[in-house]
N, C-alpha and C. Protein backbone atom coordinates (compact mmCIF):
# COMPACT_ATOMS: atom_id res chain seq x y z
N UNK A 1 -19.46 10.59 -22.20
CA UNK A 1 -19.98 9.33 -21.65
C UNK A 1 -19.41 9.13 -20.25
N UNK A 2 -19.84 8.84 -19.43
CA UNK A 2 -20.04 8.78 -18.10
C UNK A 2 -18.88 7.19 -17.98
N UNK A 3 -17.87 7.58 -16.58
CA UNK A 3 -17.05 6.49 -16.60
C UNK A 3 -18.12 5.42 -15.89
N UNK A 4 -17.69 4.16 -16.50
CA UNK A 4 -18.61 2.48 -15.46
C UNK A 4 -18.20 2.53 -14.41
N UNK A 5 -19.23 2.42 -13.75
CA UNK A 5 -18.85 2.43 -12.11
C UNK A 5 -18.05 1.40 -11.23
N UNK A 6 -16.96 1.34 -10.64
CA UNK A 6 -16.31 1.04 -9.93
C UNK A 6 -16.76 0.07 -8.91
N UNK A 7 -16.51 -0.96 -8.75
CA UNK A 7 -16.45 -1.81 -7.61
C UNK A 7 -15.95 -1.23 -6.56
N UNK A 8 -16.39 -1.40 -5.50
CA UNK A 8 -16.17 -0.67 -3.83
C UNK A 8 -14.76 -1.69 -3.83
N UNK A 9 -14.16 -0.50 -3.02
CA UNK A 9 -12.78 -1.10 -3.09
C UNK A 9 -12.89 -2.23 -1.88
N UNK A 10 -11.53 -3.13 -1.56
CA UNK A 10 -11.65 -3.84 -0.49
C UNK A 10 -11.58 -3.07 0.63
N UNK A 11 -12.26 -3.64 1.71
CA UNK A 11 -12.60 -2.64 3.32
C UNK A 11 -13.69 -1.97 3.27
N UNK A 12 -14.21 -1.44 1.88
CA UNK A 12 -15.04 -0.28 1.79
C UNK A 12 -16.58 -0.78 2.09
N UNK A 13 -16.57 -2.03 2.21
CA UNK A 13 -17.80 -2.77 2.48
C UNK A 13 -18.46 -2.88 4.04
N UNK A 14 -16.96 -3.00 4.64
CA UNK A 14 -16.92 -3.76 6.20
C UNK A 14 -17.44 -2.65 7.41
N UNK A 15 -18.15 -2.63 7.67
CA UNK A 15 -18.72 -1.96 8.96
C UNK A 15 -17.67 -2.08 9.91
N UNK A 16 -16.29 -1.32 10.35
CA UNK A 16 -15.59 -1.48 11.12
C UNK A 16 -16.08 -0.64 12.52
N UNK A 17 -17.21 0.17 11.81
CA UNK A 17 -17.53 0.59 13.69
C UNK A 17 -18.17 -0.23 14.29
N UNK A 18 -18.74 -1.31 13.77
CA UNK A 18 -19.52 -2.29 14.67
C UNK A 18 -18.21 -3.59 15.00
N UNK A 19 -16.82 -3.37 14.60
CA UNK A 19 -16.03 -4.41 15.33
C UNK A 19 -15.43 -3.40 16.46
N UNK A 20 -15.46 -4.05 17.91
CA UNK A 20 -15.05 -3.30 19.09
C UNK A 20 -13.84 -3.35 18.90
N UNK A 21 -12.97 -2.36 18.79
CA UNK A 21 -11.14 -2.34 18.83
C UNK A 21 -10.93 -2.94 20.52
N UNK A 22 -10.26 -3.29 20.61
CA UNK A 22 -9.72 -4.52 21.91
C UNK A 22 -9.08 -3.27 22.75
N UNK A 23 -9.05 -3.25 24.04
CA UNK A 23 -8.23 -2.47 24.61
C UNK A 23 -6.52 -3.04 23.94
N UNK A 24 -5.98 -1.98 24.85
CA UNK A 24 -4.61 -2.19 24.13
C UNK A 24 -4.00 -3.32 25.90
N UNK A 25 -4.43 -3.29 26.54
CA UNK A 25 -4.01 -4.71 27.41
C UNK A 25 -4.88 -6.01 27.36
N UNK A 26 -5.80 -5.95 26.17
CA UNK A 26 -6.44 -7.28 25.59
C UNK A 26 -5.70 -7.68 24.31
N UNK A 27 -5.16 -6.63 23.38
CA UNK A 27 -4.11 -6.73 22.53
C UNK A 27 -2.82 -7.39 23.20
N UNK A 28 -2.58 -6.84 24.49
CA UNK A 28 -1.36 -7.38 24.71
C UNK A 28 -1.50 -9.07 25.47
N UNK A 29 -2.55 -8.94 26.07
CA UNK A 29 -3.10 -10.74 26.24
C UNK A 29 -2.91 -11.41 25.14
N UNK A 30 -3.77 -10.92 24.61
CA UNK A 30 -3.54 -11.99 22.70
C UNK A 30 -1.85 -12.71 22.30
N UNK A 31 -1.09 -11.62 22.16
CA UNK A 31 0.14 -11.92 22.23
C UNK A 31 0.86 -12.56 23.26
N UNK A 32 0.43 -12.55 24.54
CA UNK A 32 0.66 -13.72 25.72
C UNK A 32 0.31 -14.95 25.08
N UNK A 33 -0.80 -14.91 24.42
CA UNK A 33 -1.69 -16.40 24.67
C UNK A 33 -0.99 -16.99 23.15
N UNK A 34 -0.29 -16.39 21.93
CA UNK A 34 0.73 -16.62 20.77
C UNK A 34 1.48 -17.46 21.31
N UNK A 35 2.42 -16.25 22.80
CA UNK A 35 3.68 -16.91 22.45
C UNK A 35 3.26 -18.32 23.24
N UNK A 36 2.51 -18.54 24.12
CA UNK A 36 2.21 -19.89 24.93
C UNK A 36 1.93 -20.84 23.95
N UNK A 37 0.96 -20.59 22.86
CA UNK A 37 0.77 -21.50 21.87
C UNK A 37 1.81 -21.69 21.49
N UNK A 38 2.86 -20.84 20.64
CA UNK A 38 4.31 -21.60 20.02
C UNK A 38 5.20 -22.44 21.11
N UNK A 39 4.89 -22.64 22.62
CA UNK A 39 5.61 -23.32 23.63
C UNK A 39 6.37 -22.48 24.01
N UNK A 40 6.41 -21.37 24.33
CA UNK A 40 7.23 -20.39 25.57
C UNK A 40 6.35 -20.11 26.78
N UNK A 41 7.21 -19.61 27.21
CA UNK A 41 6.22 -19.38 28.79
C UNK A 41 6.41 -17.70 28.77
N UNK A 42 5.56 -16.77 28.27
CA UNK A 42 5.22 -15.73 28.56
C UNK A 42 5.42 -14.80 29.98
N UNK A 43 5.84 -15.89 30.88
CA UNK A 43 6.55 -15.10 31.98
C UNK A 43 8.04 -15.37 32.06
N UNK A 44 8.65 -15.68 30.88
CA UNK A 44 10.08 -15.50 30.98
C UNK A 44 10.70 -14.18 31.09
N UNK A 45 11.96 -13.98 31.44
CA UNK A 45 12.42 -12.37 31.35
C UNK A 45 12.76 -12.16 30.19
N UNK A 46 12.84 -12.70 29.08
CA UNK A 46 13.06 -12.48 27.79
C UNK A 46 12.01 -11.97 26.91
N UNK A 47 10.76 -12.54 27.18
CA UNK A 47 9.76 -12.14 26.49
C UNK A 47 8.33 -11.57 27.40
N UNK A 48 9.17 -11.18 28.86
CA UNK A 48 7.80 -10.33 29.85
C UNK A 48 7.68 -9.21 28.74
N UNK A 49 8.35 -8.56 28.61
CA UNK A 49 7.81 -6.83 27.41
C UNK A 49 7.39 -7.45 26.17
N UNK A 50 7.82 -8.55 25.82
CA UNK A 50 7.18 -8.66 24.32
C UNK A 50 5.99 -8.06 23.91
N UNK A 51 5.05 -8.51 24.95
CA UNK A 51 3.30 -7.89 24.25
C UNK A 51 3.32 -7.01 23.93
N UNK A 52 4.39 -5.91 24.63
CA UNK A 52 4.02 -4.44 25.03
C UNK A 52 4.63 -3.66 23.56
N UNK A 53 6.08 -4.69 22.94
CA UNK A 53 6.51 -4.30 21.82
C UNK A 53 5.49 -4.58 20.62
N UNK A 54 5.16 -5.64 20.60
CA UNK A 54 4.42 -6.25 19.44
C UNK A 54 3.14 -5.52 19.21
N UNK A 55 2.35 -4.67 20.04
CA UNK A 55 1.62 -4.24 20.33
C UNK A 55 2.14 -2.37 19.68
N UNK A 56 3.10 -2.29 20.19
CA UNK A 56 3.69 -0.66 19.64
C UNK A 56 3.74 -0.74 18.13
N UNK A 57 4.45 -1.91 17.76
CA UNK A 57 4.69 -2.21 16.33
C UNK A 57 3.85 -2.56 15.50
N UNK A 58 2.44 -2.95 15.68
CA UNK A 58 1.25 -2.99 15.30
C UNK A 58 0.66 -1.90 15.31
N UNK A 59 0.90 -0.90 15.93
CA UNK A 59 0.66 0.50 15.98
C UNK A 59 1.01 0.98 14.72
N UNK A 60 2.63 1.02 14.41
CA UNK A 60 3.16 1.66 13.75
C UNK A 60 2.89 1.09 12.13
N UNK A 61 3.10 -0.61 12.31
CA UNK A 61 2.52 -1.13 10.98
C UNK A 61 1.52 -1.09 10.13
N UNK A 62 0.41 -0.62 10.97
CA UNK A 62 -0.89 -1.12 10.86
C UNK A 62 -1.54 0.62 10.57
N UNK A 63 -0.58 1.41 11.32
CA UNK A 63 -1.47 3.06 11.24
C UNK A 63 -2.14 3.62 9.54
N UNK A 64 -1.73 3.06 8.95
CA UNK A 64 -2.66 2.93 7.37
C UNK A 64 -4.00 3.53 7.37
N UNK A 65 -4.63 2.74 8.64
CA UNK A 65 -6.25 2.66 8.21
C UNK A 65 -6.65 3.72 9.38
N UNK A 66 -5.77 4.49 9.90
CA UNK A 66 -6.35 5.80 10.76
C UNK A 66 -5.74 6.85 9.77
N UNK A 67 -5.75 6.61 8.55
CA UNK A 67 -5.11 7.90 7.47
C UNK A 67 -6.08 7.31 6.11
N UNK A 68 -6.40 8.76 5.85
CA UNK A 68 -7.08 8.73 4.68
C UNK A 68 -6.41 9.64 3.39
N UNK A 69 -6.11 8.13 2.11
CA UNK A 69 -5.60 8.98 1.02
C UNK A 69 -5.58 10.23 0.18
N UNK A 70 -7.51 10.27 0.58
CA UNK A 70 -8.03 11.65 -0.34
C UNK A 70 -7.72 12.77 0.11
N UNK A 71 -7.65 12.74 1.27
CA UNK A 71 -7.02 14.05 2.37
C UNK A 71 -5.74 14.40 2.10
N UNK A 72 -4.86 13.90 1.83
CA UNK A 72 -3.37 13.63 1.60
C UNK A 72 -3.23 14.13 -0.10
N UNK A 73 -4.13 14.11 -0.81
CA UNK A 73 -4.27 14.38 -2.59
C UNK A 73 -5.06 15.56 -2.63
N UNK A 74 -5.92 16.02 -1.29
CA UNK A 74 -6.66 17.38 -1.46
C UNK A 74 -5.90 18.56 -1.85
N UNK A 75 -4.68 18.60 -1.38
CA UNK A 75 -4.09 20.10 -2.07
C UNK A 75 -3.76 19.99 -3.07
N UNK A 76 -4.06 20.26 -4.41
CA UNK A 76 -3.29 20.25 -5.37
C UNK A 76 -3.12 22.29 -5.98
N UNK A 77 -2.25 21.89 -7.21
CA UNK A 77 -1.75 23.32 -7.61
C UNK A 77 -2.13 23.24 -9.32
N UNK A 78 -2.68 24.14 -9.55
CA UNK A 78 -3.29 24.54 -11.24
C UNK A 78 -2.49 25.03 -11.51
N UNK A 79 -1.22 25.74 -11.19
CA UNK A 79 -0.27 26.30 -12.08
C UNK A 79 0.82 26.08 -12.59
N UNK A 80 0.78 24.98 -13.53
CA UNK A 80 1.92 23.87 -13.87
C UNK A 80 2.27 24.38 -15.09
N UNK A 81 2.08 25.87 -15.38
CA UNK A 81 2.91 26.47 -16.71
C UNK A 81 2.59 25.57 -17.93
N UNK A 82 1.36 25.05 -18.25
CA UNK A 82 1.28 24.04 -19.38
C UNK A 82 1.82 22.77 -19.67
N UNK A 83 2.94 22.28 -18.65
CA UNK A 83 3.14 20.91 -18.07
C UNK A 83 2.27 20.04 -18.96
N UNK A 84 2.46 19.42 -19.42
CA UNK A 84 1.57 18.32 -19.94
C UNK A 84 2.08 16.87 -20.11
N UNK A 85 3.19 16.39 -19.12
CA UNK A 85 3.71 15.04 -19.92
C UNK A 85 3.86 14.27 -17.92
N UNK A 86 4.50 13.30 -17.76
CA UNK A 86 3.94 12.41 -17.15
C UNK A 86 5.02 12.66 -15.87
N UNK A 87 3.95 12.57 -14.49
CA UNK A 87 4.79 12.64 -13.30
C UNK A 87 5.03 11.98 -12.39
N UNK A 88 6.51 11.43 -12.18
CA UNK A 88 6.21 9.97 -11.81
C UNK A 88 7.21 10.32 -10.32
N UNK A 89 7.10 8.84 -9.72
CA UNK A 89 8.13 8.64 -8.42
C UNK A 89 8.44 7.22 -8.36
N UNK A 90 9.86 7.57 -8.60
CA UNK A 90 10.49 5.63 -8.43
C UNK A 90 10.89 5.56 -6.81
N UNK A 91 11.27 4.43 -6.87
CA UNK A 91 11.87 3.42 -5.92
C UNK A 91 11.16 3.87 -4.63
N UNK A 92 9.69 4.08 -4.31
CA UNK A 92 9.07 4.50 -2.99
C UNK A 92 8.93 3.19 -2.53
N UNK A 93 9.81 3.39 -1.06
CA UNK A 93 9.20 2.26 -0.11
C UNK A 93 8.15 1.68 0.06
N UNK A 94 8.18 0.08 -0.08
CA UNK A 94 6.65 -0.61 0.40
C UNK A 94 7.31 -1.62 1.37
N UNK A 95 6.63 -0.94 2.74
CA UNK A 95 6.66 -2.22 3.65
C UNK A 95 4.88 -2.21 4.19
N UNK A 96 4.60 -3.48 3.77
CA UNK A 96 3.36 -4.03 4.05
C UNK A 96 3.62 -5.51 4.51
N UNK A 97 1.85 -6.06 4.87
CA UNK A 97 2.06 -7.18 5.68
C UNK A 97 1.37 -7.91 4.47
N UNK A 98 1.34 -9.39 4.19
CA UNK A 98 -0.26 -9.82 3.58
C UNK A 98 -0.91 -10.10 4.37
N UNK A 99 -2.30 -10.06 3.88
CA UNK A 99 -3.48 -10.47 4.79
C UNK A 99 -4.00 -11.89 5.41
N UNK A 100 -3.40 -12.63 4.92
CA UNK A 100 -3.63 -14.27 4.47
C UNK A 100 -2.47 -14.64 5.84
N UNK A 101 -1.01 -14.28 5.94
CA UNK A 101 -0.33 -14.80 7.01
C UNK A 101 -0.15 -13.71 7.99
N UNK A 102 -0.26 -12.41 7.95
CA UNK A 102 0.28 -11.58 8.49
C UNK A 102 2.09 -11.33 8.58
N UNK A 103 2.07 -11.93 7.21
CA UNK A 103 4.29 -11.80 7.06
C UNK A 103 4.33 -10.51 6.39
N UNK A 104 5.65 -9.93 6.88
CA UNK A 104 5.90 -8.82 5.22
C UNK A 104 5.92 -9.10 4.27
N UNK A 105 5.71 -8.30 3.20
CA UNK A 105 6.29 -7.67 1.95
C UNK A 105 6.89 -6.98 1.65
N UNK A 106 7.68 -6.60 1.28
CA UNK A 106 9.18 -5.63 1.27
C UNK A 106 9.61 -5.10 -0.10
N UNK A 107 9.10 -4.15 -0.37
CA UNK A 107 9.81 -3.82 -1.96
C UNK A 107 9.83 -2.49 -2.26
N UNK A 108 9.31 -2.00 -3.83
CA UNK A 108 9.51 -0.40 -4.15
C UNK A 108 8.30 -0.21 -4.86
N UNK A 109 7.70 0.62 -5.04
CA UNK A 109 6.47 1.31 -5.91
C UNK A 109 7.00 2.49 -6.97
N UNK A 110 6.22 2.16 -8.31
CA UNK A 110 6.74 2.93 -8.81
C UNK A 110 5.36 3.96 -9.49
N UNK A 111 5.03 4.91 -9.06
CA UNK A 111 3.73 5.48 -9.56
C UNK A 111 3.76 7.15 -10.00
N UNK A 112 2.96 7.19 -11.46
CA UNK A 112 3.22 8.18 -12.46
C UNK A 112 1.78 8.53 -12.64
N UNK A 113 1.87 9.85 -13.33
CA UNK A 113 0.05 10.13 -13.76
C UNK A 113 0.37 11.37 -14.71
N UNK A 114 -0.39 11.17 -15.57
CA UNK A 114 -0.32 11.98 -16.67
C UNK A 114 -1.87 12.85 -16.35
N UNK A 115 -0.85 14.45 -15.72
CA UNK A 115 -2.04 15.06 -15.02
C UNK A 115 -3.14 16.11 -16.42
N UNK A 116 -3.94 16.54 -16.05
CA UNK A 116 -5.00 17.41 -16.95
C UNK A 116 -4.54 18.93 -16.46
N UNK A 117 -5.48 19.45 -15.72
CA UNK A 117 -4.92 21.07 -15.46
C UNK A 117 -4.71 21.21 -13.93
N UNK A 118 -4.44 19.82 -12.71
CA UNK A 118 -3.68 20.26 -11.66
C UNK A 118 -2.33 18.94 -11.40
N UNK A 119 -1.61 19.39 -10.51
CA UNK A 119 -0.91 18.26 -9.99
C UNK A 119 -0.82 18.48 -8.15
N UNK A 120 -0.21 17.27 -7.65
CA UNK A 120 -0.04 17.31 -6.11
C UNK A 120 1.31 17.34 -5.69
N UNK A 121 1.72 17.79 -4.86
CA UNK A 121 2.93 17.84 -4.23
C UNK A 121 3.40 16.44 -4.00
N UNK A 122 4.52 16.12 -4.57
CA UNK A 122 5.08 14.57 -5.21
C UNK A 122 5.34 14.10 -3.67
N UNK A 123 5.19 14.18 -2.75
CA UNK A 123 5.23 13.41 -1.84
C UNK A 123 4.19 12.86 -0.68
N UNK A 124 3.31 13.51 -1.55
CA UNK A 124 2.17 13.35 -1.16
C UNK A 124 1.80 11.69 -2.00
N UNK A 125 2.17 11.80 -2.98
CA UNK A 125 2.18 10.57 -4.06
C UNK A 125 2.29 9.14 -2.93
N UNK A 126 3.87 9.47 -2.48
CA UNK A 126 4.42 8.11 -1.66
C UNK A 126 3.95 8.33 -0.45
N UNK A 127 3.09 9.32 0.08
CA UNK A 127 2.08 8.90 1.29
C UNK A 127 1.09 8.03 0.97
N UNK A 128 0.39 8.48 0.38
CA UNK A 128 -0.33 7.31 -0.69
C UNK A 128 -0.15 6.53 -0.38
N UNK A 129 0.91 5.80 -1.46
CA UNK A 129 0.98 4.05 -0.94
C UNK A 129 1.76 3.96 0.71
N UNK A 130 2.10 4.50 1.33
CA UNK A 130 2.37 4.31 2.34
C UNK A 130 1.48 3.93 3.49
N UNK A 131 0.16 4.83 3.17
CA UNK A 131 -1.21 4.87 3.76
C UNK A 131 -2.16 3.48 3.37
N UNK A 132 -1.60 2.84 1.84
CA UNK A 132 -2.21 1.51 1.62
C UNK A 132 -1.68 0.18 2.07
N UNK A 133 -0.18 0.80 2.09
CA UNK A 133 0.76 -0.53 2.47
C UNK A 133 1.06 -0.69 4.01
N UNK A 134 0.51 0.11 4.62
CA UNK A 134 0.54 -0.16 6.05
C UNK A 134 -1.33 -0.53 6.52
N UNK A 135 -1.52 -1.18 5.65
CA UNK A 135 -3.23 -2.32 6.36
C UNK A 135 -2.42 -3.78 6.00
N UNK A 136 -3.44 -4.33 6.34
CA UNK A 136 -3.27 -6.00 6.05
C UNK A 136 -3.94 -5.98 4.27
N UNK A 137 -3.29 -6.56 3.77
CA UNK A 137 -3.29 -6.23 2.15
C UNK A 137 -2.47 -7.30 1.39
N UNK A 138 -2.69 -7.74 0.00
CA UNK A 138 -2.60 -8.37 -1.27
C UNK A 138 -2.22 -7.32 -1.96
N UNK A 139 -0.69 -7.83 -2.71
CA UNK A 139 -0.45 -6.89 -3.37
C UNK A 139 -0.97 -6.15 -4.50
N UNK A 140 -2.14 -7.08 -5.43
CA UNK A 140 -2.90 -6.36 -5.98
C UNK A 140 -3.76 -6.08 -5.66
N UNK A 141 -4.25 -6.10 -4.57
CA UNK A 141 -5.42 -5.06 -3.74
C UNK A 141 -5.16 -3.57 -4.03
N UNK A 142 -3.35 -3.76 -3.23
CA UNK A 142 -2.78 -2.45 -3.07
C UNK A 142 -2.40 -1.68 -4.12
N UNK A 143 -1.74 -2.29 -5.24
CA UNK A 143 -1.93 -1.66 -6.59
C UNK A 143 -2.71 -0.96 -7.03
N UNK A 144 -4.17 -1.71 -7.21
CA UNK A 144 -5.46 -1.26 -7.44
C UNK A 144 -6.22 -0.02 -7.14
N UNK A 145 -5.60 0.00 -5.81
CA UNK A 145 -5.63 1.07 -4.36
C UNK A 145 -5.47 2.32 -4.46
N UNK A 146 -4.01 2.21 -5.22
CA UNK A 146 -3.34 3.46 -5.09
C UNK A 146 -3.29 3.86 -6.59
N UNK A 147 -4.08 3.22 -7.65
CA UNK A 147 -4.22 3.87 -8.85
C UNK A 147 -6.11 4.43 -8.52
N UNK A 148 -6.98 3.99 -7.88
CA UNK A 148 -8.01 4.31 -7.62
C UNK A 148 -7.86 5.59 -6.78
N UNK A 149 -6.91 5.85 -5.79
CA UNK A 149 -7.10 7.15 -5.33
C UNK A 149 -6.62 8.27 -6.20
N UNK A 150 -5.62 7.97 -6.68
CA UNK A 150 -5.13 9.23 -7.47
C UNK A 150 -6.23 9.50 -8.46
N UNK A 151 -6.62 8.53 -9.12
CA UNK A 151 -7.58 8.75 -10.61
C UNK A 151 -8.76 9.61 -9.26
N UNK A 152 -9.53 9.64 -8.30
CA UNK A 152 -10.46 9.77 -7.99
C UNK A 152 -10.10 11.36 -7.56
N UNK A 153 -9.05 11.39 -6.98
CA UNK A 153 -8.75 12.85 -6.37
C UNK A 153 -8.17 13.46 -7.40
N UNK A 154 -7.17 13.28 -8.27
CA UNK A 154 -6.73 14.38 -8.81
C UNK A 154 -7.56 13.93 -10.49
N UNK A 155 -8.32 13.40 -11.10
CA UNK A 155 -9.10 13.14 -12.12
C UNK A 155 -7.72 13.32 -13.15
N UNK A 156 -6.73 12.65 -13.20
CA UNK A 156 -5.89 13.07 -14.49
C UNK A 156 -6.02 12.33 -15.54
N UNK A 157 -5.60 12.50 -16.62
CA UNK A 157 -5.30 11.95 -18.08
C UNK A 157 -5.30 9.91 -17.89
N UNK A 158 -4.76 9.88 -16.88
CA UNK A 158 -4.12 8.29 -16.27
C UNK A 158 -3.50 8.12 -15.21
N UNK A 159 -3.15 7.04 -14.97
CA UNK A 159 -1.97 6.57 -13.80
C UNK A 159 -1.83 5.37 -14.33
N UNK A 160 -0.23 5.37 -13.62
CA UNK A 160 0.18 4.08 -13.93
C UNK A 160 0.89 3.48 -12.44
N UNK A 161 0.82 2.25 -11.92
CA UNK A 161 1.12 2.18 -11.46
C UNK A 161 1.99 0.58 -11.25
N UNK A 162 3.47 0.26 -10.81
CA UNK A 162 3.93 -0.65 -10.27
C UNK A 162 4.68 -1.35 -9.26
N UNK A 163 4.05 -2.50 -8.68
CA UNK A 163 4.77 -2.84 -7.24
C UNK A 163 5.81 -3.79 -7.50
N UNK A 164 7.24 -3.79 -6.80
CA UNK A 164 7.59 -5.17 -7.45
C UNK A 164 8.10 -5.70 -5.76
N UNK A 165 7.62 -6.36 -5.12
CA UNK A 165 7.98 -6.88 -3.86
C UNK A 165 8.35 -8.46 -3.55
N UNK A 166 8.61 -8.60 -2.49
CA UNK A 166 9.33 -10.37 -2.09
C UNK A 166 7.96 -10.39 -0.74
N UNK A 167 7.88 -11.84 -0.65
CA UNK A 167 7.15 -11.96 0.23
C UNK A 167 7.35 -13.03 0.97
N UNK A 168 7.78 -12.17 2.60
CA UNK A 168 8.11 -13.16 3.49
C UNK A 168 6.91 -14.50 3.77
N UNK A 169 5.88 -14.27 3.21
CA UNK A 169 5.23 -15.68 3.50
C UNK A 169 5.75 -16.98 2.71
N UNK A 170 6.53 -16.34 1.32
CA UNK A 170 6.85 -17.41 0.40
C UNK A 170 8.26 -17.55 0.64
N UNK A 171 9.04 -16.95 1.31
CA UNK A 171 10.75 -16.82 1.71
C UNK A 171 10.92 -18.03 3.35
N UNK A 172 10.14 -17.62 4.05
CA UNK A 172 10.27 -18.30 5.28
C UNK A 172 9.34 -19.35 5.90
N UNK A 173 8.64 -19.52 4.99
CA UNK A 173 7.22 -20.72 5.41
C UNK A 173 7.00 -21.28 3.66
N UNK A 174 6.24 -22.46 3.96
CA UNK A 174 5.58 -22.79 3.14
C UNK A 174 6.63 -23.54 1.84
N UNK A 175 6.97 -22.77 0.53
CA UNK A 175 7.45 -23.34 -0.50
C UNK A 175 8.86 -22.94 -0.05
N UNK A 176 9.43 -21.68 0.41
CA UNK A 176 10.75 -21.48 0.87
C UNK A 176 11.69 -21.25 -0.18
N UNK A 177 11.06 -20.47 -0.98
CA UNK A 177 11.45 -19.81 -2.13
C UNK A 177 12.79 -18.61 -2.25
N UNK A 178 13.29 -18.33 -1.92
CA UNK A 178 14.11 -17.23 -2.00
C UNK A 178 14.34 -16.55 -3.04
N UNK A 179 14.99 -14.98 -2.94
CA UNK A 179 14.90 -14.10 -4.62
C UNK A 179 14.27 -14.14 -5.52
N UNK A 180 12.71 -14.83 -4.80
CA UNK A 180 11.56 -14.26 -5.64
C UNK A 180 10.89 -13.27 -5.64
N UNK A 181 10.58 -12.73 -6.88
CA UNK A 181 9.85 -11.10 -6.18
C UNK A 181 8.36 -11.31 -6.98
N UNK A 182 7.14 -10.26 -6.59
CA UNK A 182 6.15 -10.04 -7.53
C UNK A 182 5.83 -9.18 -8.29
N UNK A 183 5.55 -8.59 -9.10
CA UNK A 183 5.08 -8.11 -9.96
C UNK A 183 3.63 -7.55 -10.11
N UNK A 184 3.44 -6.69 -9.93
CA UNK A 184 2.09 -6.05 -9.89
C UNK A 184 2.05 -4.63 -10.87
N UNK A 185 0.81 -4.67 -11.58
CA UNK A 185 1.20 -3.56 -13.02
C UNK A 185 -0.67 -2.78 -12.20
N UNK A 186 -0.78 -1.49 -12.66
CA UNK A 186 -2.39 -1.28 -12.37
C UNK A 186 -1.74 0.44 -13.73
N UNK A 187 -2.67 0.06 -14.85
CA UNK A 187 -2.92 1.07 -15.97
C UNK A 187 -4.18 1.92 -16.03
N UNK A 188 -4.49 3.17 -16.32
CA UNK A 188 -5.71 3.71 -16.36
C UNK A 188 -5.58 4.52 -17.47
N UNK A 189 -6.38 4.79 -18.03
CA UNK A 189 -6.56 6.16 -19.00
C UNK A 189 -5.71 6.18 -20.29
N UNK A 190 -4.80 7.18 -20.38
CA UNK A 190 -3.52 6.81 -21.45
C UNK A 190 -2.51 6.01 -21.48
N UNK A 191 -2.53 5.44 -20.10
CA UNK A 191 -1.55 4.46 -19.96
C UNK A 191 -2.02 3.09 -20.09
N UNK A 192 -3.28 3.02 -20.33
CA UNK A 192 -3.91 1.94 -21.29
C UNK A 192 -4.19 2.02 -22.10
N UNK A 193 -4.26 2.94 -22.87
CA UNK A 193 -4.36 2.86 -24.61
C UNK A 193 -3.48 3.32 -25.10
N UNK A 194 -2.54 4.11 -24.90
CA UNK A 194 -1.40 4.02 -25.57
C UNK A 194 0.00 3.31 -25.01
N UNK A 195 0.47 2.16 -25.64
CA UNK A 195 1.38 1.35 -25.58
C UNK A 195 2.73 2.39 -25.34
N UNK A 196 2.43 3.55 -26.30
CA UNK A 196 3.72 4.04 -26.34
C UNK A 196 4.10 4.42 -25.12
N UNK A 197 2.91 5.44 -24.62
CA UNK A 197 3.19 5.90 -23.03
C UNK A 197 3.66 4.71 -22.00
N UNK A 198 2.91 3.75 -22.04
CA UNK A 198 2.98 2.60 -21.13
C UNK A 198 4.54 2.29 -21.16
N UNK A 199 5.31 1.73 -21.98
CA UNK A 199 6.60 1.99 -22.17
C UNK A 199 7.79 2.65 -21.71
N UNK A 200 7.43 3.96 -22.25
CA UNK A 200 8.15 4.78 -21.23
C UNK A 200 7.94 4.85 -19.98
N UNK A 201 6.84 4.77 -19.42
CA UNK A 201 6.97 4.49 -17.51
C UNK A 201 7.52 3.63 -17.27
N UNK A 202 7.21 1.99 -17.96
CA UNK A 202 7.89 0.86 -17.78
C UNK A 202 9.67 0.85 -18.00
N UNK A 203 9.90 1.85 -18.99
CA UNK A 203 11.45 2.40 -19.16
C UNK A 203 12.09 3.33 -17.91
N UNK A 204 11.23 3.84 -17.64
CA UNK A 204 11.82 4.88 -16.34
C UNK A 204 11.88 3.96 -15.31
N UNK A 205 10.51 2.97 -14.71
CA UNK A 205 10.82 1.85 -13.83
C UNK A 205 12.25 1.55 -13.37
N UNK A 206 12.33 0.58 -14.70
CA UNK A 206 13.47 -0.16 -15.04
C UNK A 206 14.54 0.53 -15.35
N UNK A 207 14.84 1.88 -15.02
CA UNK A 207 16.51 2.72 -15.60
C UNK A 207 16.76 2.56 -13.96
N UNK A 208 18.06 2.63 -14.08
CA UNK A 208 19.33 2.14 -13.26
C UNK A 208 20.04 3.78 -12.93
């Protein structure tokens, strides 16, 4: 039986060649015309280079969406000696922004897949979310994200996947929450029908 078809992920809708990318000294205007709105004067000597930083660092934050996941999951290897049980990677860096304020998110990913007859070079795994967590993104967007590419490129048994991050929009604005974190779970395949499996990833997560 044929899997139900998938909702287009988020972005996958948006015609981004019909939005003109800004030169990179209209990028750096924009950020002139910020800091004037918050009440600085943009020709101070403190913040003359700002644009030019904020602008590099948007580079670097943002490079996500000039990288494509499937490319990054294309090599895989069939000769896993009969391997058959679950391959995971803890504590991978997530620094992302949300989409809603443009603040960070700051936390760890923890993502496993119970492969069929190939696997990928495990660091290819935490390019992955690295490649999702550097767009403007919701953490369960990004969850979603990075269990949809693996299931699509390497077709395995399952994935499991979890984010657990803090979010500077809720730490420094707004409710002003501190040492709160989120929680984000994304299950596929055996790691949704069997509890038992689910468990043990959730046990490896959580070991110290």
């Amino acid at each position: 039986m044929d899997a139900p078809a998938r909702a287009p992920a988020p972005h996958a809708s948006l015609d981004l060649d019909a939005v003109r990318r800004p030169t990179r000294e209209e990028a750096m205007e924009a950020v002139r015309t910020l800091i004037a709105w918050a009440g600085d004067d943009p020709r101070r000597e403190g913040v003359l280079d700002t644009p030019k930083r904020v602008v590099d660092a948007y580079g670097d934050w943002f490079e996500g969406y000039r990288a494509d996941p499937a490319k990054e999951l294309s090599r895989t290897f069939e000769d896993v000696q009969g391997y058959d049980d679950i391959v995971m990677l803890r504590d991978i860096e997530v620094e992302s922004h949300c989409e809603h304020h443009m603040a960070p998110f700051l936390g760890k990913a923890y993502v496993a897949y119970m492969p069929t007859n190939r696997v990928v070079g495990i660091s290819k795994l935490a390019k992955v979310v690295e490649i999702f967590a550097r767009r403007l993104q919701t953490q369960e967007t990004m969850t979603q994200q990075i269990a949809d590419a693996i299931t699509d490129s390497l077709r395995p048994a399952g994935v499991a996947v979890l984010i657990d991050a803090a979010h500077q929009c809720m730490t420094t604005r707004g409710v002003h929450h501190r040492h709160v974190t989120t929680i984000t779970t994304q299950f596929t395949g055996v790691f949704k029908t069997d509890p038992t499996l689910r468990q043990r990833f959730l046990d490896f997560a959580n070991r110290k």
